[in-house]
C-alpha atoms as a PDB file:
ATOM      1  CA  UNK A   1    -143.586  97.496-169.512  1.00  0.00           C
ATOM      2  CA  UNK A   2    -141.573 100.137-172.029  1.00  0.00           C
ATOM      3  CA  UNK A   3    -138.712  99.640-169.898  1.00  0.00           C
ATOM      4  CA  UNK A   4    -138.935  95.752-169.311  1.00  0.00           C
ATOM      5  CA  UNK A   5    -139.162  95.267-173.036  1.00  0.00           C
ATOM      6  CA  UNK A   6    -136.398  97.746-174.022  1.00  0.00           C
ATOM      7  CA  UNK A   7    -133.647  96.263-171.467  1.00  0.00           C
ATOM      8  CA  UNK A   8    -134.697  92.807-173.083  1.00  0.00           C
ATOM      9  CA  UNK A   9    -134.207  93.696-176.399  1.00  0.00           C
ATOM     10  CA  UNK A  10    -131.020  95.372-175.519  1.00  0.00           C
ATOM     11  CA  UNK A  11    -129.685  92.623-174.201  1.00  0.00           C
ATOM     12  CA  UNK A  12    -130.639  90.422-177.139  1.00  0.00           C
ATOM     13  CA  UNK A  13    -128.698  92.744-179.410  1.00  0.00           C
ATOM     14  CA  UNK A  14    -126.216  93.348-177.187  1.00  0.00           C
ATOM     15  CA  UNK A  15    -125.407  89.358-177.244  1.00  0.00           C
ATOM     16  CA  UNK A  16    -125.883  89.178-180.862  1.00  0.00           C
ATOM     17  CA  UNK A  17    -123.706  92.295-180.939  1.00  0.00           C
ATOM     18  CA  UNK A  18    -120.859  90.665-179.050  1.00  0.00           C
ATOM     19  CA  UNK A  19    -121.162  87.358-180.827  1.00  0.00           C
ATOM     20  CA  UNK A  20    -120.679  89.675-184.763  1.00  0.00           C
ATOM     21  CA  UNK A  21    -117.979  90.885-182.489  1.00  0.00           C
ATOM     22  CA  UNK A  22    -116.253  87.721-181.741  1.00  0.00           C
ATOM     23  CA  UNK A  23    -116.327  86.311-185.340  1.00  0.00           C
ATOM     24  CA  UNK A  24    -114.665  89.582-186.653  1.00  0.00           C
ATOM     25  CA  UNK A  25    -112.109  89.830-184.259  1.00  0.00           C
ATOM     26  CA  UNK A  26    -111.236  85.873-185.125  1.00  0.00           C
ATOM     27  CA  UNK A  27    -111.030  86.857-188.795  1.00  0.00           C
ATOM     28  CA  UNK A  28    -108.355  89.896-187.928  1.00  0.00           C
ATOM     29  CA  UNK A  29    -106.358  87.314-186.316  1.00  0.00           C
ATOM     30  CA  UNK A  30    -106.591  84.876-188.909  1.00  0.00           C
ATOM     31  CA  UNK A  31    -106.099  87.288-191.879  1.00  0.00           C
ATOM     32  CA  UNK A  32    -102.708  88.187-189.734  1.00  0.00           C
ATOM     33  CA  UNK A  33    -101.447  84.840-190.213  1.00  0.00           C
ATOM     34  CA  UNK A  34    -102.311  84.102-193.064  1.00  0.00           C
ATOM     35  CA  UNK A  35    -100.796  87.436-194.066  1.00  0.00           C
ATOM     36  CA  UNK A  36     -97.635  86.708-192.509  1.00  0.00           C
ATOM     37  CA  UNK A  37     -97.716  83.115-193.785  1.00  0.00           C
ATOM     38  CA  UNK A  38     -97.934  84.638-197.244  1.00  0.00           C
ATOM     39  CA  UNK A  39     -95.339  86.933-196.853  1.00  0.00           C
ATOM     40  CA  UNK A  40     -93.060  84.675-195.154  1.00  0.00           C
ATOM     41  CA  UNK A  41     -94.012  81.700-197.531  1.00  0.00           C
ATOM     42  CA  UNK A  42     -92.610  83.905-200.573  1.00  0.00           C
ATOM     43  CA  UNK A  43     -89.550  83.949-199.029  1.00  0.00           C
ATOM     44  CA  UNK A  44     -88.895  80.808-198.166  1.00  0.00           C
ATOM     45  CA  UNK A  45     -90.800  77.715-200.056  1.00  0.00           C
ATOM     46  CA  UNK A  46     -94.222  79.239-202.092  1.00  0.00           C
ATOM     47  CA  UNK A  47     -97.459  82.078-201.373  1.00  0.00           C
ATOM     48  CA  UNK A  48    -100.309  80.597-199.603  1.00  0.00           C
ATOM     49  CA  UNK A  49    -102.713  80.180-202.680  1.00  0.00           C
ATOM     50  CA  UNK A  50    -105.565  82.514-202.035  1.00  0.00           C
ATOM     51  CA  UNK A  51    -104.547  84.613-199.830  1.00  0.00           C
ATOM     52  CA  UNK A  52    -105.764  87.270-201.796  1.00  0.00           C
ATOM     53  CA  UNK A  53    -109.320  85.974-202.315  1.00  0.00           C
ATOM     54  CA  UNK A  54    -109.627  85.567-197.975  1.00  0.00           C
ATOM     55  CA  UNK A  55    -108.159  88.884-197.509  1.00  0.00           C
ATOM     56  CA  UNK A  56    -110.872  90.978-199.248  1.00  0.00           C
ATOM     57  CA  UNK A  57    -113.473  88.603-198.430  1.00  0.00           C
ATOM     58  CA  UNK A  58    -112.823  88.470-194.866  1.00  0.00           C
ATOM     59  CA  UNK A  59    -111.849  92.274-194.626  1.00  0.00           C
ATOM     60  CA  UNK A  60    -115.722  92.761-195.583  1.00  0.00           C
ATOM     61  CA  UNK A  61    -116.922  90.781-193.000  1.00  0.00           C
ATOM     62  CA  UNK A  62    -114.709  92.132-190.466  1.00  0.00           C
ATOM     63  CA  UNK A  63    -116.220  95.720-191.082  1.00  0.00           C
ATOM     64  CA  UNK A  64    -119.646  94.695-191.486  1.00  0.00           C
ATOM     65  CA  UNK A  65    -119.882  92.473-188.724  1.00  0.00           C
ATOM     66  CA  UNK A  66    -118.559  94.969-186.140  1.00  0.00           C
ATOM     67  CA  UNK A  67    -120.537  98.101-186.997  1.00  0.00           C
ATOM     68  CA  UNK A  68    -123.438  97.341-184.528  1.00  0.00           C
ATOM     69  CA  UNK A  69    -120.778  96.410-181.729  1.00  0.00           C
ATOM     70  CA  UNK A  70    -119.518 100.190-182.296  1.00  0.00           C
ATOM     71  CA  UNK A  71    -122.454 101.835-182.527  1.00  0.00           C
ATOM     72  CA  UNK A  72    -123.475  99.732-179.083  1.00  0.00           C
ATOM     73  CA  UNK A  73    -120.041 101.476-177.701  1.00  0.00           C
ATOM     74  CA  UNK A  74    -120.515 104.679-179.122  1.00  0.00           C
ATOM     75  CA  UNK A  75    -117.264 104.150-180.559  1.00  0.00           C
ATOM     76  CA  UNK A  76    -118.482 106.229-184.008  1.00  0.00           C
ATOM     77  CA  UNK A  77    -117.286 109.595-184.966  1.00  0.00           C
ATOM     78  CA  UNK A  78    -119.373 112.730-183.750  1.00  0.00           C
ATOM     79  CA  UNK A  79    -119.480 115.891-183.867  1.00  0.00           C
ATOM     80  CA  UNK A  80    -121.716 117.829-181.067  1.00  0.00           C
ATOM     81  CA  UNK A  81    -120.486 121.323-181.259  1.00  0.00           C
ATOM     82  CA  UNK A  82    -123.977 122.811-181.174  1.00  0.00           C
ATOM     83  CA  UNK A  83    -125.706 119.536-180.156  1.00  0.00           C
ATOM     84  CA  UNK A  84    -123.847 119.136-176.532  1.00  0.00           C
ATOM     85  CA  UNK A  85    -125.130 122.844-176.334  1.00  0.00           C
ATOM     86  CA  UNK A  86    -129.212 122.375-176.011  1.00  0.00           C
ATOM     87  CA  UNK A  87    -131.167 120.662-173.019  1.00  0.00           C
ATOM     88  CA  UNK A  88    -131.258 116.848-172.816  1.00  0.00           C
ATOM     89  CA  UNK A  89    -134.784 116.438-174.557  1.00  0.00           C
ATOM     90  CA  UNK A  90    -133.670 118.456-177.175  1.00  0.00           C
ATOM     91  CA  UNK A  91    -130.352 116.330-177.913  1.00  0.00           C
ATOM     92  CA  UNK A  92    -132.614 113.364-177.424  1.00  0.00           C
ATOM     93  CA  UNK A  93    -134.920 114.881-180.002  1.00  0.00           C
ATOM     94  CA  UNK A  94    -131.898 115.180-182.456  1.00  0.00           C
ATOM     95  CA  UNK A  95    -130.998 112.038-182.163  1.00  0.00           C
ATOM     96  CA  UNK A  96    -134.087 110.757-182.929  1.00  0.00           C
ATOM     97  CA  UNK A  97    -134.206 112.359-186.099  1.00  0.00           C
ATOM     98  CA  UNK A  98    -130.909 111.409-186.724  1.00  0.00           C
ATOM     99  CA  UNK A  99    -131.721 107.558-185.742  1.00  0.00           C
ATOM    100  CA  UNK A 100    -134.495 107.397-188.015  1.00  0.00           C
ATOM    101  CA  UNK A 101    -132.606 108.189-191.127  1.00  0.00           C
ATOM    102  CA  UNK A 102    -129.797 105.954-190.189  1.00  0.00           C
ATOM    103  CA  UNK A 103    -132.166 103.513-190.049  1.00  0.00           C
ATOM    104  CA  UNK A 104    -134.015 104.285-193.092  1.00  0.00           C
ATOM    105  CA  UNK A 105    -130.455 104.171-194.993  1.00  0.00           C
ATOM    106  CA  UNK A 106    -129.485 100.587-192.951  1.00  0.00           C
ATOM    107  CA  UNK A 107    -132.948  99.324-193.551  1.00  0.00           C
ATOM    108  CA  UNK A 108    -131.900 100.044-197.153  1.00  0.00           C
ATOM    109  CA  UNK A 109    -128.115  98.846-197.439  1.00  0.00           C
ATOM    110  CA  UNK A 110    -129.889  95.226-196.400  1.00  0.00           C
ATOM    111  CA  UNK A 111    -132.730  95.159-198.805  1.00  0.00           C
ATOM    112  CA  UNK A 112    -129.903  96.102-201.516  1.00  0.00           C
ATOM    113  CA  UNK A 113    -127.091  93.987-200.067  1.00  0.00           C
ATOM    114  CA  UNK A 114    -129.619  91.023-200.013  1.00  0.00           C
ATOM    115  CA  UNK A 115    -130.544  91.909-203.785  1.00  0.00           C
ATOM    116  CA  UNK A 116    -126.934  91.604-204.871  1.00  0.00           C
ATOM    117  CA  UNK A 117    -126.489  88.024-202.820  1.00  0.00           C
ATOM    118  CA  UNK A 118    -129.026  87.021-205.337  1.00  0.00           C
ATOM    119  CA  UNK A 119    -127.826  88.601-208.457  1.00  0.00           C
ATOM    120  CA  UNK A 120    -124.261  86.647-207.545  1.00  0.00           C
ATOM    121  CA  UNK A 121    -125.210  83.828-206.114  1.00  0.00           C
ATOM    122  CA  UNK A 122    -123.264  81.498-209.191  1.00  0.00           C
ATOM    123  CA  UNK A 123    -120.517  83.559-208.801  1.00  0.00           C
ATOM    124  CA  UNK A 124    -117.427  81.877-206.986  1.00  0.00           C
ATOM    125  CA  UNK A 125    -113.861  83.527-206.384  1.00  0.00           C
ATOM    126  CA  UNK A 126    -111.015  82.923-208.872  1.00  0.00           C
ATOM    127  CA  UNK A 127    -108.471  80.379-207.060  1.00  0.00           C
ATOM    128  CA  UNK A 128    -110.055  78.956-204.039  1.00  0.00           C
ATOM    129  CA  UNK A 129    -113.987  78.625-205.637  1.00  0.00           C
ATOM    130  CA  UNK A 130    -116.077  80.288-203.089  1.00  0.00           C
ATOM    131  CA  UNK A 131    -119.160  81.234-203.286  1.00  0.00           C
ATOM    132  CA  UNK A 132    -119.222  85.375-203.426  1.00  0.00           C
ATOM    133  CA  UNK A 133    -122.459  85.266-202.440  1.00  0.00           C
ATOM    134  CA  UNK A 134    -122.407  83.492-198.820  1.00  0.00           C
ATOM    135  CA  UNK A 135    -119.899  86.738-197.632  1.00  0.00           C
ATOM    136  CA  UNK A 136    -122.257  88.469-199.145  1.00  0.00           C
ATOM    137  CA  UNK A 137    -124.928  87.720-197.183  1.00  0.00           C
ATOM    138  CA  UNK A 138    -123.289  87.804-194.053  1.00  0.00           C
ATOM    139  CA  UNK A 139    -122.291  91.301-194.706  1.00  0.00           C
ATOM    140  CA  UNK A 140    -126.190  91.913-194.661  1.00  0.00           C
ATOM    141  CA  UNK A 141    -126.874  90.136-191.760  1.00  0.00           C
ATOM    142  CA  UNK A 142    -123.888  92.874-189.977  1.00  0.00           C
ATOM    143  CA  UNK A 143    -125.466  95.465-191.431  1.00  0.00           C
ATOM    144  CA  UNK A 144    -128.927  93.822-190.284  1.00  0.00           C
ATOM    145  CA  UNK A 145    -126.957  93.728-186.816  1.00  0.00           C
ATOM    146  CA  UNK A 146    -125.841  97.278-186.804  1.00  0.00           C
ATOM    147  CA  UNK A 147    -129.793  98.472-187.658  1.00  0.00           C
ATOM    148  CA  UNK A 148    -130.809  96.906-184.198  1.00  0.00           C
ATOM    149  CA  UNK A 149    -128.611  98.384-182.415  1.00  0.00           C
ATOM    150  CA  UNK A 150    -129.676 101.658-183.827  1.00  0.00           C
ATOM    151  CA  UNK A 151    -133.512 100.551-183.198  1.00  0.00           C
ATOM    152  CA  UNK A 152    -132.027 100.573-179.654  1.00  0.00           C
ATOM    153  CA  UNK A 153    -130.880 104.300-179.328  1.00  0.00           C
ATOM    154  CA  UNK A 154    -133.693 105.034-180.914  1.00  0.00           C
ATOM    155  CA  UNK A 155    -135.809 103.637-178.279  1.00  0.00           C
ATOM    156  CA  UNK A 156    -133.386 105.062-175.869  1.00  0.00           C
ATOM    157  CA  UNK A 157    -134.178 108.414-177.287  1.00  0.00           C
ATOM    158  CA  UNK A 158    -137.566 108.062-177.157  1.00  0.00           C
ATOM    159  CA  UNK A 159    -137.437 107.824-173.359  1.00  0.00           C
ATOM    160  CA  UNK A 160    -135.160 110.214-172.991  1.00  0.00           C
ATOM    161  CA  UNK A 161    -137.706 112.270-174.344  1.00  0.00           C
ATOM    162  CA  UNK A 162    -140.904 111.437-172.749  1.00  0.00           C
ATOM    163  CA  UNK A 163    -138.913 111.242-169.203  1.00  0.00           C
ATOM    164  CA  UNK A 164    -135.601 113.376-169.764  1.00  0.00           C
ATOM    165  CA  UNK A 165    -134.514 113.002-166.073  1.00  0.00           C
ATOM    166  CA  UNK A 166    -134.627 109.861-166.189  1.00  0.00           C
ATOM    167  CA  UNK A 167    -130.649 108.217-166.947  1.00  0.00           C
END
C-alpha cells in the first residue's frame, strides 16, 4: 500500500515537476530573444521597451520553477565525503534528517513568499504595468513544487530505512 501510494505520488510530482520544467525552459528561450532583440534593436531602429522589467521577472521564475525538477534529478550540489562512507540505512537516516529541515525551511520560503504576494499585490512594474505580485506568486507555487519533490525523498528515505535492501 506504502509503495502503491508513494510511486503515485511520485509520478504526480514528477508530471507537475516536468510541466514547472517546461514553462522555465520557454522563458530562457524567450528572455534570449528578447535579449538579442534588445541588443540588436539599439543598434539598428530603438530597445524593446521593457526588456528590463521581463528579464528580472522572468529570471525569478525560471529559478523557482525548476528547483523541484533538479532536486527530482539530483542535479543539486553535494558533498558525501563521510556520508558515501556509512551503510545504506545510515545514509538513508541522514538524509532524512536532512529532508526534514529542507522541508521545514521550503515549507517556510512559501508561507513567507505568499505573505509578500499580499503585501505587493498593488504594486505593478515601472514601464510595462505588471502586476509584481502574480510572479510573485508563481515563484511560491515553484518553491511549493520543489517541497514535494523533497516530501518524495523523504518518503524514499523512509523506506530505505525500514527495508534498506530494498532499491
Amino acid at each position: 500500500m506504502f509503495m502503491s501510494f508513494l510511486i503515485n505520488f511520485e509520478k504526480l510530482v514528477g508530471f507537475l515537476n516536468s510541466i514547472s520544467s517546461k514553462v522555465s525552459a520557454t522563458l530562457l528561450f524567450l528572455m534570449m530573444i528578447l535579449t538579442f532583440s534588445d541588443v540588436t534593436g539599439r543598434f539598428l531602429w530603438r530597445p524593446v521597451t521593457g526588456t528590463y522589467e521581463l528579464t528580472y521577472l522572468w529570471l525569478a521564475l525560471i529559478v523557482f520553477l525548476s528547483l523541484g525538477y533538479t532536486q527530482q534529478k539530483k542535479g543539486h550540489i553535494s558533498v558525501g565525503v563521510f556520508i558515501d562512507k556509512l551503510s545504506v540505512r545510515a545514509q538513508a537516516v541522514v538524509d532524512g534528517i536532512t529532508y526534514i529541515i529542507i522541508l521545514v525551511l521550503l515549507v517556510l520560503m512559501a508561507w513567507q513568499t505568499y505573505s509578500y504576494a499580499n503585501q505587493v499585490s498593488s504594486s505593478v512594474t515601472g514601464d510595462l504595468k505588471l502586476p509584481v505580485s502574480i510572479f510573485v506568486l508563481v515563484c511560491a507555487v515553484g518553491i511549493l513544487f520543489y517541497a514535494l519533490t523533497v516530501i518524495v525523498d523523504f518518503l524514499k528515505a523512509v523506506r530505505k530505512v525500514v527495508h534498506p535492501n530494498e532499491s
